[in-house]
PDB file of N, CA and C in Angstrom:
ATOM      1  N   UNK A   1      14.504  41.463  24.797  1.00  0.00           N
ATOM      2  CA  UNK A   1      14.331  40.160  24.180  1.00  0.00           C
ATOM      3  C   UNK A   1      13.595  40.285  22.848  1.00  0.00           C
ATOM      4  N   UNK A   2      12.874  41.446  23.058  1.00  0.00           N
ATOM      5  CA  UNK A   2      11.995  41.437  21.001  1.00  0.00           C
ATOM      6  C   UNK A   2      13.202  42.024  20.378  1.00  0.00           C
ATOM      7  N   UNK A   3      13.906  42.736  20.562  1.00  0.00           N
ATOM      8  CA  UNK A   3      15.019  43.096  19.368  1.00  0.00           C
ATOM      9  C   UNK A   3      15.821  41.756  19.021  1.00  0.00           C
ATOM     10  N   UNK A   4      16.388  41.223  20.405  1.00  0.00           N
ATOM     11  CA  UNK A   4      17.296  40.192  20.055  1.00  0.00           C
ATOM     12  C   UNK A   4      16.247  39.149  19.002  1.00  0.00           C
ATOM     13  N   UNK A   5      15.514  38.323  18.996  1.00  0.00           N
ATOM     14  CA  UNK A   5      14.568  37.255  18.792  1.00  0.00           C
ATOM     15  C   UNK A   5      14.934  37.772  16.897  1.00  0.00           C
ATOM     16  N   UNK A   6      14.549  38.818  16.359  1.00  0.00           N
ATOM     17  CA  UNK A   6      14.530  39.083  15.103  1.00  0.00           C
ATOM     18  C   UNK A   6      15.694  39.051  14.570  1.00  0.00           C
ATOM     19  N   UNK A   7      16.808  39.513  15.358  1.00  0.00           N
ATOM     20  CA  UNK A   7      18.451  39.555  14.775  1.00  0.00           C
ATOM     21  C   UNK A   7      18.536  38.370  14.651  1.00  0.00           C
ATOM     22  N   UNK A   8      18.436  37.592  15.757  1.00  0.00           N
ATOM     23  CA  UNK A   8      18.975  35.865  15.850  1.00  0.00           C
ATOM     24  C   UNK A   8      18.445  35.465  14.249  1.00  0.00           C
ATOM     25  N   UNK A   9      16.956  35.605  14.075  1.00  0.00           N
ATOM     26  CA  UNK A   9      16.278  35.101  12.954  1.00  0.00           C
ATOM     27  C   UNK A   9      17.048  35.195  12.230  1.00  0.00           C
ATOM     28  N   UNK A  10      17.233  36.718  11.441  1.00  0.00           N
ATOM     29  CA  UNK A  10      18.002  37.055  10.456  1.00  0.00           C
ATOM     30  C   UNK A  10      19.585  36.571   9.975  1.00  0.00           C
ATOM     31  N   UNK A  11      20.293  37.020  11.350  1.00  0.00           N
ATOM     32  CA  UNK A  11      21.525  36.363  11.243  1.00  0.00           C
ATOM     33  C   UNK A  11      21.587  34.954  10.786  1.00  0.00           C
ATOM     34  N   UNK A  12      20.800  33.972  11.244  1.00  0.00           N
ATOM     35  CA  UNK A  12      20.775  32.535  11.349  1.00  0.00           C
ATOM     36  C   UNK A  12      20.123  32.056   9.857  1.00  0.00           C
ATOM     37  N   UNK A  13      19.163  32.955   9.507  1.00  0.00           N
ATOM     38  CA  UNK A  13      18.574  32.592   8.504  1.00  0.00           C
ATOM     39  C   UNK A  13      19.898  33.109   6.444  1.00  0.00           C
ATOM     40  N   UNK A  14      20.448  34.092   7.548  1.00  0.00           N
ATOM     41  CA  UNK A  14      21.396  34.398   6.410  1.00  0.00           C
ATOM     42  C   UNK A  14      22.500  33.085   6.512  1.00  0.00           C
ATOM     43  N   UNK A  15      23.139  32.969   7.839  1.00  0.00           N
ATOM     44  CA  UNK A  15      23.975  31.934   7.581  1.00  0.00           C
ATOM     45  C   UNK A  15      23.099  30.160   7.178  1.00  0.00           C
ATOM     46  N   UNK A  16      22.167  30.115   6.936  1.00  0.00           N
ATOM     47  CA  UNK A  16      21.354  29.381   6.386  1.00  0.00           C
ATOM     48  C   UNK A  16      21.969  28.891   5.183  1.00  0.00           C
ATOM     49  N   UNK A  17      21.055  30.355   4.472  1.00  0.00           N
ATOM     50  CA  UNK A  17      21.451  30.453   3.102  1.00  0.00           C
ATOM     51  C   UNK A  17      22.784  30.650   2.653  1.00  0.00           C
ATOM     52  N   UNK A  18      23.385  31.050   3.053  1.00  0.00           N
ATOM     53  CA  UNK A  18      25.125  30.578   2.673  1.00  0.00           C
ATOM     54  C   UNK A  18      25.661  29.776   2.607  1.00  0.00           C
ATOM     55  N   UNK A  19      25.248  29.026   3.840  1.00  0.00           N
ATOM     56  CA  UNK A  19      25.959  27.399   4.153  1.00  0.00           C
ATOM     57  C   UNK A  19      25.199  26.752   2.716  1.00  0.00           C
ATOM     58  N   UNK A  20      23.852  26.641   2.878  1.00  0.00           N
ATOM     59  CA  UNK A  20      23.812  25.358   1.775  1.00  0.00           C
ATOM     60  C   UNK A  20      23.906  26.068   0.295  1.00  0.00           C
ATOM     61  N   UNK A  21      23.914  27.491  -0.184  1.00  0.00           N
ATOM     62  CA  UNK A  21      24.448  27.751  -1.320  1.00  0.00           C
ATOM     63  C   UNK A  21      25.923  27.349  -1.725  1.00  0.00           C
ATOM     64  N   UNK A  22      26.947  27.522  -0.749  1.00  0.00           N
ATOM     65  CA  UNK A  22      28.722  27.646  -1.134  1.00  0.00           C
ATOM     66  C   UNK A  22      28.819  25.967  -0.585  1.00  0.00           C
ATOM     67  N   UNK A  23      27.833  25.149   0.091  1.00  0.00           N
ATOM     68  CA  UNK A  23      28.280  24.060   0.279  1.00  0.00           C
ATOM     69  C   UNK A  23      28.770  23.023  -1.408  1.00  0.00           C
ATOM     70  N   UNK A  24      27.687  23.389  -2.703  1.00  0.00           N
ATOM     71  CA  UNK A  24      28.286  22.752  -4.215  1.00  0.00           C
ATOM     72  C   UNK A  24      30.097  23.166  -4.332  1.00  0.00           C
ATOM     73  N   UNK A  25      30.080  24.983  -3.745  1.00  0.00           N
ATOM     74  CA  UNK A  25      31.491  24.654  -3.754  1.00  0.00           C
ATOM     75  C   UNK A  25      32.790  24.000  -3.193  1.00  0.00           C
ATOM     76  N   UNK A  26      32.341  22.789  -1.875  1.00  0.00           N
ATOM     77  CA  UNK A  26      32.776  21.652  -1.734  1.00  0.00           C
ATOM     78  C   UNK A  26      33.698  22.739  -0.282  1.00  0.00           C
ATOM     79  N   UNK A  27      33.106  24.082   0.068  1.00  0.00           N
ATOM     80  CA  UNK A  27      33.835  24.949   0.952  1.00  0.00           C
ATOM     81  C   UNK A  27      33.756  23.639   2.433  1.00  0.00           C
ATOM     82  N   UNK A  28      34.934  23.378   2.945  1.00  0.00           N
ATOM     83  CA  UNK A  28      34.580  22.856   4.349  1.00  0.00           C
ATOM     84  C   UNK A  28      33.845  23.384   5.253  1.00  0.00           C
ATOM     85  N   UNK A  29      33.812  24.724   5.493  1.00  0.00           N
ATOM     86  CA  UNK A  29      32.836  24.839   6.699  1.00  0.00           C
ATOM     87  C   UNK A  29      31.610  25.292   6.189  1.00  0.00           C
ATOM     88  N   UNK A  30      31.261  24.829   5.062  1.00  0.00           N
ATOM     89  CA  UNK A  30      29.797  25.188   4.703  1.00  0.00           C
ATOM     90  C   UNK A  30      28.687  24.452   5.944  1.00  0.00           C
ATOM     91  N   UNK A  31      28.706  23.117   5.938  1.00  0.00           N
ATOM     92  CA  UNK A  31      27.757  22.520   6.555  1.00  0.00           C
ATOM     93  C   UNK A  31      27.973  22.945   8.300  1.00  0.00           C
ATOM     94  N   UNK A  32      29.161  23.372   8.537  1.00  0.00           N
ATOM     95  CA  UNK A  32      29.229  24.233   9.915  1.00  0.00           C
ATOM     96  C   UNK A  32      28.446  25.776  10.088  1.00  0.00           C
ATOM     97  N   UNK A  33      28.467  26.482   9.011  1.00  0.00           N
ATOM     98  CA  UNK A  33      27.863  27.975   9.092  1.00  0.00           C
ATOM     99  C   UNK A  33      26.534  27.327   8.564  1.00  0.00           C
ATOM    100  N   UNK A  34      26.209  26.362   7.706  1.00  0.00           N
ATOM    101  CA  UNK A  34      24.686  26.214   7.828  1.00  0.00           C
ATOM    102  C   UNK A  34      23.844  25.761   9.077  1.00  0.00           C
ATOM    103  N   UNK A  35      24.874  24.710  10.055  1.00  0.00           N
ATOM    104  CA  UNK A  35      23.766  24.282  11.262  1.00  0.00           C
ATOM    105  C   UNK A  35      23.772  25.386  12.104  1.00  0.00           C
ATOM    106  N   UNK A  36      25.239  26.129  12.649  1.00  0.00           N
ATOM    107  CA  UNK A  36      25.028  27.328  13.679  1.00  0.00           C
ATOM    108  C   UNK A  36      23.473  28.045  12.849  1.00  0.00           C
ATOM    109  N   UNK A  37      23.535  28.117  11.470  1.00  0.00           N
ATOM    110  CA  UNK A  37      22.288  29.446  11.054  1.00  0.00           C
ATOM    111  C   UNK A  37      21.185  28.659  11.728  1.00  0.00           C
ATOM    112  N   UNK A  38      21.006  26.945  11.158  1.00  0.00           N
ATOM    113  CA  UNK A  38      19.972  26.667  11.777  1.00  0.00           C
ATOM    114  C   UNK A  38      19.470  26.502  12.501  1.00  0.00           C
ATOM    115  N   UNK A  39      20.186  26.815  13.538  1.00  0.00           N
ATOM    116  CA  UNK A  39      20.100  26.739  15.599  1.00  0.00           C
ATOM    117  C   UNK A  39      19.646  27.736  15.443  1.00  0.00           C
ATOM    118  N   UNK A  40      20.235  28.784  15.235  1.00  0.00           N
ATOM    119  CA  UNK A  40      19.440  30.169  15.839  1.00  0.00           C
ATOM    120  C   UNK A  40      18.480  30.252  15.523  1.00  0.00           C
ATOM    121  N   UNK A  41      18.210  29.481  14.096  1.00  0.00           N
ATOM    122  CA  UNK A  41      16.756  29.793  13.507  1.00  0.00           C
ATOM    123  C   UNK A  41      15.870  29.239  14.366  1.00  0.00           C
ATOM    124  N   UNK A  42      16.487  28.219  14.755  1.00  0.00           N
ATOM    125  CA  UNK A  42      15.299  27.797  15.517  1.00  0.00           C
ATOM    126  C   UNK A  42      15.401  27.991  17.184  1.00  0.00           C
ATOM    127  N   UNK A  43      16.432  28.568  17.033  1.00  0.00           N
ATOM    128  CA  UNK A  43      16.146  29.291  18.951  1.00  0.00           C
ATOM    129  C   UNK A  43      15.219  30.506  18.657  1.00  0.00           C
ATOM    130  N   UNK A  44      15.319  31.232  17.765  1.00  0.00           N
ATOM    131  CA  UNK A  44      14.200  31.994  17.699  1.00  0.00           C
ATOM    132  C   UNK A  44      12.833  31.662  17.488  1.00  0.00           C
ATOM    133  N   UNK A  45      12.872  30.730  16.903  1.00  0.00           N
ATOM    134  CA  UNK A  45      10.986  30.203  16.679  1.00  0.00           C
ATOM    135  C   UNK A  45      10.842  29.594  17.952  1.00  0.00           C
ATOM    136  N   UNK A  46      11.586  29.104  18.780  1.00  0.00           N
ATOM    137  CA  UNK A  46      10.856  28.047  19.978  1.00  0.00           C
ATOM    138  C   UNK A  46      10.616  29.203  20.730  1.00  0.00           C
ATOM    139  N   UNK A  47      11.666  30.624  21.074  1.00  0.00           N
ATOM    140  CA  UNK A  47      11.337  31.596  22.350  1.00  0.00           C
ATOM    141  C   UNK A  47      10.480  32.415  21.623  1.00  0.00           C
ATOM    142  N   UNK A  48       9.727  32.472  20.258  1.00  0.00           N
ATOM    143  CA  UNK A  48       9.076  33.189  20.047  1.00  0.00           C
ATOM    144  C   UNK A  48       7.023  32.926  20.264  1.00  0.00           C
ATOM    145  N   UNK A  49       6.604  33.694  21.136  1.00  0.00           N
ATOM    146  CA  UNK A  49       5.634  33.104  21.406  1.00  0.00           C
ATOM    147  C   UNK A  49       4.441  34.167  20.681  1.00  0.00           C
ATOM    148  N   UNK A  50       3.321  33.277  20.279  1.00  0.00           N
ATOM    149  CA  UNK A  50       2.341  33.632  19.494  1.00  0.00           C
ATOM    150  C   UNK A  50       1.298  35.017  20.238  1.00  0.00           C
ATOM    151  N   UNK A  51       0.646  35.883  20.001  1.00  0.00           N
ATOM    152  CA  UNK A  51      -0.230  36.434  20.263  1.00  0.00           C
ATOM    153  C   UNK A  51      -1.788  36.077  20.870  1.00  0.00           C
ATOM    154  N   UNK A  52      -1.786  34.909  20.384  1.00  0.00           N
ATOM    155  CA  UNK A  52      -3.207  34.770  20.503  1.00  0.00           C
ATOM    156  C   UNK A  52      -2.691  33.072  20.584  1.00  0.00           C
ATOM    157  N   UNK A  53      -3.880  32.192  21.320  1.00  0.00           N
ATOM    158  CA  UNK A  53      -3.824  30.850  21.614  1.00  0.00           C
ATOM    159  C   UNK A  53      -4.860  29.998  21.374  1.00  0.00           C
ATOM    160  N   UNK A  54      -5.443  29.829  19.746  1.00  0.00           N
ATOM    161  CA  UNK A  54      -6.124  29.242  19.399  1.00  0.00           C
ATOM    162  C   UNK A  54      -5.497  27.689  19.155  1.00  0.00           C
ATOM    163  N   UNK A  55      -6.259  26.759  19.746  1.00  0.00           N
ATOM    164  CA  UNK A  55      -5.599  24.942  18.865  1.00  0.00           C
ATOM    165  C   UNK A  55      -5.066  25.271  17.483  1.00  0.00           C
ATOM    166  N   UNK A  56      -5.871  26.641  16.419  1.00  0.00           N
ATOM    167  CA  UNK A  56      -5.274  26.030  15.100  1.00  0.00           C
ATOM    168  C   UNK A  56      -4.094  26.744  15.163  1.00  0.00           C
ATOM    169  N   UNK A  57      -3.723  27.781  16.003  1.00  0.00           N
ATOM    170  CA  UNK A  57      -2.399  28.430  16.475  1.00  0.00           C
ATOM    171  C   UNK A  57      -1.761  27.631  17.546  1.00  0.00           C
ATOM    172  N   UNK A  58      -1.631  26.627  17.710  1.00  0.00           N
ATOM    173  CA  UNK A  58      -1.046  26.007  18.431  1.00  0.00           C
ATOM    174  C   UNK A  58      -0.322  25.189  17.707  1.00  0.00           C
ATOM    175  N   UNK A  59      -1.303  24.115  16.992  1.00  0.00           N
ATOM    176  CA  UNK A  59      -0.848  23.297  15.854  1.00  0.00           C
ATOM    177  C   UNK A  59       0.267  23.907  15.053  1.00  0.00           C
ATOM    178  N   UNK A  60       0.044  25.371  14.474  1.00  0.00           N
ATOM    179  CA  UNK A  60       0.579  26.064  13.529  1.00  0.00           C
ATOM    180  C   UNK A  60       2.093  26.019  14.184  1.00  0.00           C
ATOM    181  N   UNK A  61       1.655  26.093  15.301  1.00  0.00           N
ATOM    182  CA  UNK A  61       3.201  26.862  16.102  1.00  0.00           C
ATOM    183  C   UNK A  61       4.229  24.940  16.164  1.00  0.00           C
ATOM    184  N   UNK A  62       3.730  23.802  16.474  1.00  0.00           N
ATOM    185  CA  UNK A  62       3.921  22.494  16.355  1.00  0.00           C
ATOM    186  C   UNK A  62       4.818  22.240  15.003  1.00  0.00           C
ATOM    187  N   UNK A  63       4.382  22.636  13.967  1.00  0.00           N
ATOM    188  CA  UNK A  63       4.768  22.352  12.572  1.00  0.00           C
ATOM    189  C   UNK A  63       5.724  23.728  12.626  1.00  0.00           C
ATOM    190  N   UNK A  64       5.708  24.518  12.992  1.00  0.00           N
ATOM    191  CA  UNK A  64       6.633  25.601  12.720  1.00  0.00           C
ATOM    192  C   UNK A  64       7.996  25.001  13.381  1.00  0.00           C
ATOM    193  N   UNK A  65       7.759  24.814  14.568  1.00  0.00           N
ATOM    194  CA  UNK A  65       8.835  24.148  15.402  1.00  0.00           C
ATOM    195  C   UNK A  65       9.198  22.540  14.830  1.00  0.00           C
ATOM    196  N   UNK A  66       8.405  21.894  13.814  1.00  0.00           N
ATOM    197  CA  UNK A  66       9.479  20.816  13.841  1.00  0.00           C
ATOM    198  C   UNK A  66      10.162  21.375  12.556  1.00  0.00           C
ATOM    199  N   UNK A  67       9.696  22.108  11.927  1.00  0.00           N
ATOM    200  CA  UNK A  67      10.276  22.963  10.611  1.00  0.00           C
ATOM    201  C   UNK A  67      11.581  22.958  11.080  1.00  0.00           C
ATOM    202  N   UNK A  68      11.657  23.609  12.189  1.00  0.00           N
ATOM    203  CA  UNK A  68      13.095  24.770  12.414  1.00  0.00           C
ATOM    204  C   UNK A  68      14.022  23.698  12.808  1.00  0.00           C
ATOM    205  N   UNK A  69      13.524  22.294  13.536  1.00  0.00           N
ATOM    206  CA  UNK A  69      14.376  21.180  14.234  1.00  0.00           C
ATOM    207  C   UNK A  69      14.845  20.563  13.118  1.00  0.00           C
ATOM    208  N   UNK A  70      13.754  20.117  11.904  1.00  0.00           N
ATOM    209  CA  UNK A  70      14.647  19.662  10.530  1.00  0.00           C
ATOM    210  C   UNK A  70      15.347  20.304  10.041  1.00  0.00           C
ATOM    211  N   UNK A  71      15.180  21.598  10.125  1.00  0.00           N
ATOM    212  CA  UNK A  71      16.464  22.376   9.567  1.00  0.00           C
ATOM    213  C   UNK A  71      17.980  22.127  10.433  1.00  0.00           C
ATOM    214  N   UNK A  72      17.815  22.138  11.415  1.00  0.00           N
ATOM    215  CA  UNK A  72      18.657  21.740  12.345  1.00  0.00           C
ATOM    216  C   UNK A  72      19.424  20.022  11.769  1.00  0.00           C
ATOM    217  N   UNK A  73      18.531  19.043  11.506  1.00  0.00           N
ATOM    218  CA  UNK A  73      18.243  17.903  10.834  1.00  0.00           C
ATOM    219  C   UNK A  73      19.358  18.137  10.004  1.00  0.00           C
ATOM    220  N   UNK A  74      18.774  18.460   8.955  1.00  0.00           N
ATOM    221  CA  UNK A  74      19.413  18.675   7.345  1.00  0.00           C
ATOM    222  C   UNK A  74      20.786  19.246   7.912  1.00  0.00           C
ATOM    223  N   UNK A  75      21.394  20.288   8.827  1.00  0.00           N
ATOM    224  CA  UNK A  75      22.642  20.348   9.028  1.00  0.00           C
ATOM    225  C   UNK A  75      23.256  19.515   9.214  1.00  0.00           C
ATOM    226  N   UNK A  76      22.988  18.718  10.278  1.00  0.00           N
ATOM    227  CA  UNK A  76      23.207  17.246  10.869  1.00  0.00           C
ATOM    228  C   UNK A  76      23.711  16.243   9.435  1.00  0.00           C
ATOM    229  N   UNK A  77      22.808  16.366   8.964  1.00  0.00           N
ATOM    230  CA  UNK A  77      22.683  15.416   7.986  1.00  0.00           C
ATOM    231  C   UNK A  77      23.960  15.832   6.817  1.00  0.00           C
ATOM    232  N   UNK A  78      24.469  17.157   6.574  1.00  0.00           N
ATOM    233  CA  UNK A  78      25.340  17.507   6.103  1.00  0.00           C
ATOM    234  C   UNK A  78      26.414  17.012   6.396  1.00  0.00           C
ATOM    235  N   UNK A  79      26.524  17.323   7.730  1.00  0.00           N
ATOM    236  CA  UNK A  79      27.909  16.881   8.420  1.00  0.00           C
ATOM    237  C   UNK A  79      28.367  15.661   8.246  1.00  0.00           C
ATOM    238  N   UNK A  80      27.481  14.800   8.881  1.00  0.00           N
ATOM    239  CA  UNK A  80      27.825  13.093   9.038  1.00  0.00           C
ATOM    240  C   UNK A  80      27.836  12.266   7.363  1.00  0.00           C
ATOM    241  N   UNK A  81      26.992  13.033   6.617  1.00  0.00           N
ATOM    242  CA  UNK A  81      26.601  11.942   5.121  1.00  0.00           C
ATOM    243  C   UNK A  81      27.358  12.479   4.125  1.00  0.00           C
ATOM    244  N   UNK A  82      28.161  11.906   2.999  1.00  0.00           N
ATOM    245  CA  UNK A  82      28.219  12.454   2.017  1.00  0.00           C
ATOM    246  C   UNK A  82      27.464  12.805   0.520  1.00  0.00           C
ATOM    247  N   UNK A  83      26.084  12.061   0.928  1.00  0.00           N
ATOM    248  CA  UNK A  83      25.175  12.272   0.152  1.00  0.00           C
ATOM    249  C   UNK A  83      24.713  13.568  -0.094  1.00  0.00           C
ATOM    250  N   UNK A  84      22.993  13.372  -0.509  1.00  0.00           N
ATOM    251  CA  UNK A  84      22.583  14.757  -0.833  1.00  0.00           C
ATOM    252  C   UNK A  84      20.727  14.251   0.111  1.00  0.00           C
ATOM    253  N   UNK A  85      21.516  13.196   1.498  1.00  0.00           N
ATOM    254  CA  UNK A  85      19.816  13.011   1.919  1.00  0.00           C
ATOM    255  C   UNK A  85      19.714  14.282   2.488  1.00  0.00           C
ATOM    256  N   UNK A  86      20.340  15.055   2.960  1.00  0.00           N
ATOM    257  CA  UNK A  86      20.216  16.891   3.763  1.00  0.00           C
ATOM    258  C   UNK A  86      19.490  17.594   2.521  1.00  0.00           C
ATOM    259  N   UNK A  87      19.179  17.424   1.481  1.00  0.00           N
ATOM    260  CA  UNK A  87      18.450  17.883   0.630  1.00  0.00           C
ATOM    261  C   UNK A  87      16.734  17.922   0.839  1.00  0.00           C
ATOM    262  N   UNK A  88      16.483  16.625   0.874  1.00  0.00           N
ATOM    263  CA  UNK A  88      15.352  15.883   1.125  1.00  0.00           C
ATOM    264  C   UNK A  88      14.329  16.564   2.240  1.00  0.00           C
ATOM    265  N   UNK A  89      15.256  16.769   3.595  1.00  0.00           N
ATOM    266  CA  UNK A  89      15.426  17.443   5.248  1.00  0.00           C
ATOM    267  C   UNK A  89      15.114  18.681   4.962  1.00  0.00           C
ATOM    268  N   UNK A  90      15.784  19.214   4.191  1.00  0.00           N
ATOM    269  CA  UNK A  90      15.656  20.962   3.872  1.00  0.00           C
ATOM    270  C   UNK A  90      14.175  21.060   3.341  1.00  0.00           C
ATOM    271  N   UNK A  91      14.021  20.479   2.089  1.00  0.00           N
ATOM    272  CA  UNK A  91      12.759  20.637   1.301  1.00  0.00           C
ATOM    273  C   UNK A  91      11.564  20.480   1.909  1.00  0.00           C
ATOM    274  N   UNK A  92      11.541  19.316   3.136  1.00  0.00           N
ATOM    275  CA  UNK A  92      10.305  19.550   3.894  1.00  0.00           C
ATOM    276  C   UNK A  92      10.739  20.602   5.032  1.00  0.00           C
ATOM    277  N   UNK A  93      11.559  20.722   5.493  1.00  0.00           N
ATOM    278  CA  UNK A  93      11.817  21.605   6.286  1.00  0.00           C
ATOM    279  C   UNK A  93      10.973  23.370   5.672  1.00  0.00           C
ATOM    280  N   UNK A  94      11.589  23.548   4.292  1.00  0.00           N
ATOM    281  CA  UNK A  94      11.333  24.825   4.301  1.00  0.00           C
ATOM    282  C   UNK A  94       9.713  25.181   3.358  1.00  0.00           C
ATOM    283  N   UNK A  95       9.146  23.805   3.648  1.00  0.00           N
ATOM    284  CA  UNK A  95       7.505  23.784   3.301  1.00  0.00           C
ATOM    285  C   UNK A  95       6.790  24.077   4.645  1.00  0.00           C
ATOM    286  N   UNK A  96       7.345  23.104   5.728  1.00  0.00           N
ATOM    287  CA  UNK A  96       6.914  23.634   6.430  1.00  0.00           C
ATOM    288  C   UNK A  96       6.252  24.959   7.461  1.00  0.00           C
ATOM    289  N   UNK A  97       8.027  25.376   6.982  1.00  0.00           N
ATOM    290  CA  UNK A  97       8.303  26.985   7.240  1.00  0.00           C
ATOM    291  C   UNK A  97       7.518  27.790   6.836  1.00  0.00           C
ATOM    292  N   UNK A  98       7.544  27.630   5.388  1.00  0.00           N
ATOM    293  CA  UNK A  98       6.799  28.347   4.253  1.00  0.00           C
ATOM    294  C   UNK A  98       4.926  28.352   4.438  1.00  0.00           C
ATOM    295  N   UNK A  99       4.799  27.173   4.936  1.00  0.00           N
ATOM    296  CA  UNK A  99       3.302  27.248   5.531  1.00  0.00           C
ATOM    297  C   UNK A  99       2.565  27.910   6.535  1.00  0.00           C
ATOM    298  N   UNK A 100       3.808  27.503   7.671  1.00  0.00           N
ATOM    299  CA  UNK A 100       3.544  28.455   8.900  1.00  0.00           C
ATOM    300  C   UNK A 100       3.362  29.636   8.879  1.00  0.00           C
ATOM    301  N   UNK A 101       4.894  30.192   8.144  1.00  0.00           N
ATOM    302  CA  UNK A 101       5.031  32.304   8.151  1.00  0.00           C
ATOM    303  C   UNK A 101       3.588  32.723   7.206  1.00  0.00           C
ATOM    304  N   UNK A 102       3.039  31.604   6.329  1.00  0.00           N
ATOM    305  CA  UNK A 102       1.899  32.194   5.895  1.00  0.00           C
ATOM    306  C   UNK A 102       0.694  32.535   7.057  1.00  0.00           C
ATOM    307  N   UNK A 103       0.348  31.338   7.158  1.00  0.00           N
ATOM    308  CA  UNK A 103      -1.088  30.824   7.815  1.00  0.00           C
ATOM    309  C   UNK A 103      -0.942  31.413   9.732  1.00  0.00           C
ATOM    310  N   UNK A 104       0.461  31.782  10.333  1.00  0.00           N
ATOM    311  CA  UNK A 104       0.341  32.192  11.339  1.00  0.00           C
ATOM    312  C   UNK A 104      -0.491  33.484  11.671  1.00  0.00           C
ATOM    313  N   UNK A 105       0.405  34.351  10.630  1.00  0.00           N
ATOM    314  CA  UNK A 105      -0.321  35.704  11.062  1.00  0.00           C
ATOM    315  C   UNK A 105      -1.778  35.594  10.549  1.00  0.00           C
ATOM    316  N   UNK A 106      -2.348  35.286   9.919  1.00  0.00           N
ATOM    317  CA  UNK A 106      -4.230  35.138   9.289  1.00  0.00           C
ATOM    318  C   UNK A 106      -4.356  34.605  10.467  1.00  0.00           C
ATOM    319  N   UNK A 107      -4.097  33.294  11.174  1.00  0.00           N
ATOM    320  CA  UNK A 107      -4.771  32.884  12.304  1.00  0.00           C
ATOM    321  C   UNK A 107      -4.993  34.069  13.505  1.00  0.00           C
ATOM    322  N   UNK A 108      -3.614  34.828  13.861  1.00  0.00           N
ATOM    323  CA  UNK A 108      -3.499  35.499  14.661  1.00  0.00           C
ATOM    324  C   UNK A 108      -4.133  36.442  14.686  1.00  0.00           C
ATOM    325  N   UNK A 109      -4.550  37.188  13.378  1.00  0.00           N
ATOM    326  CA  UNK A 109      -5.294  38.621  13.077  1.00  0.00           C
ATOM    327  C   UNK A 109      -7.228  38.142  13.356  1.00  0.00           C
ATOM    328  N   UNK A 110      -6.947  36.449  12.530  1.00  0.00           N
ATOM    329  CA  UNK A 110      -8.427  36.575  12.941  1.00  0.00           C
ATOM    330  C   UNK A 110      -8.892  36.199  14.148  1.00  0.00           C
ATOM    331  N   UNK A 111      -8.258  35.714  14.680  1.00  0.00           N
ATOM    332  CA  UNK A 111      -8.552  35.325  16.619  1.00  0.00           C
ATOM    333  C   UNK A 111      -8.607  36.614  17.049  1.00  0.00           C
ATOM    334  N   UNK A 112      -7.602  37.654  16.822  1.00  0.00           N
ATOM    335  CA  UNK A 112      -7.602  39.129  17.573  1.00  0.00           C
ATOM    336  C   UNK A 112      -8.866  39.826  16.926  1.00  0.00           C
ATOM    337  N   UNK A 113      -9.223  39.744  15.879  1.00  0.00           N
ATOM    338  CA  UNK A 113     -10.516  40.076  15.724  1.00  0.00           C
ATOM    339  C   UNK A 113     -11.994  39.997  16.280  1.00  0.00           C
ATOM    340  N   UNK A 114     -12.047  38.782  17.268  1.00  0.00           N
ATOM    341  CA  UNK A 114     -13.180  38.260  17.781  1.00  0.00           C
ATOM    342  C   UNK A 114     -13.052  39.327  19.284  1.00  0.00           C
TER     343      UNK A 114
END
């Protein structure tokens, strides 16, 4: 299960970035290869469990996981809208993200420190 958990990431996180790059080129199954990426992405963050179990690693892990569900979101939002609100979805989505992959591991190293 630790080998699989990182492939899923990767794979999912590549078909991520494909889907919403080739989606300007109006490709039909863009917004399809972007939500499959964003499922996995986020089947890997929900079965991935933290090291250490501090509240501010808990929280961390809360916002990580609704990260990965808006990403999920913003696919959604591809599919059904012809707008650009899946834009909006992504951008907090990948702040979120972007906060977590920081601030997880510092939490984790300094809890394992004590």
């Amino acid at each position: 299960m630790k080998q699989i958990l990182p492939a899923l990431f990767a794979v999912g996180a590549f078909m991520v970035i494909a889907g919403a790059g080739v989606y300007i080129t109006g490709w039909p199954a863009a917004p399809y290869v972007y939500t499959v990426g964003a499922t996995l992405v986020a089947l890997a963050q929900v079965n991935d469990r933290p090291r250490a179990q501090s509240p501010a690693i808990r929280r961390l892990r809360f916002q990580q996981i609704l990260g990965a569900l808006l990403l999920v979101l913003a696919g959604t939002l591809m599919l059904l809208t012809r707008g650009n609100e899946w834009i909006v979805c992504l951008t907090i989505a990948a702040i979120f993200e972007l906060y977590t992959s920081i601030r997880i591991p510092q939490e984790e190293e300094k809890e394992l420190k004590k």
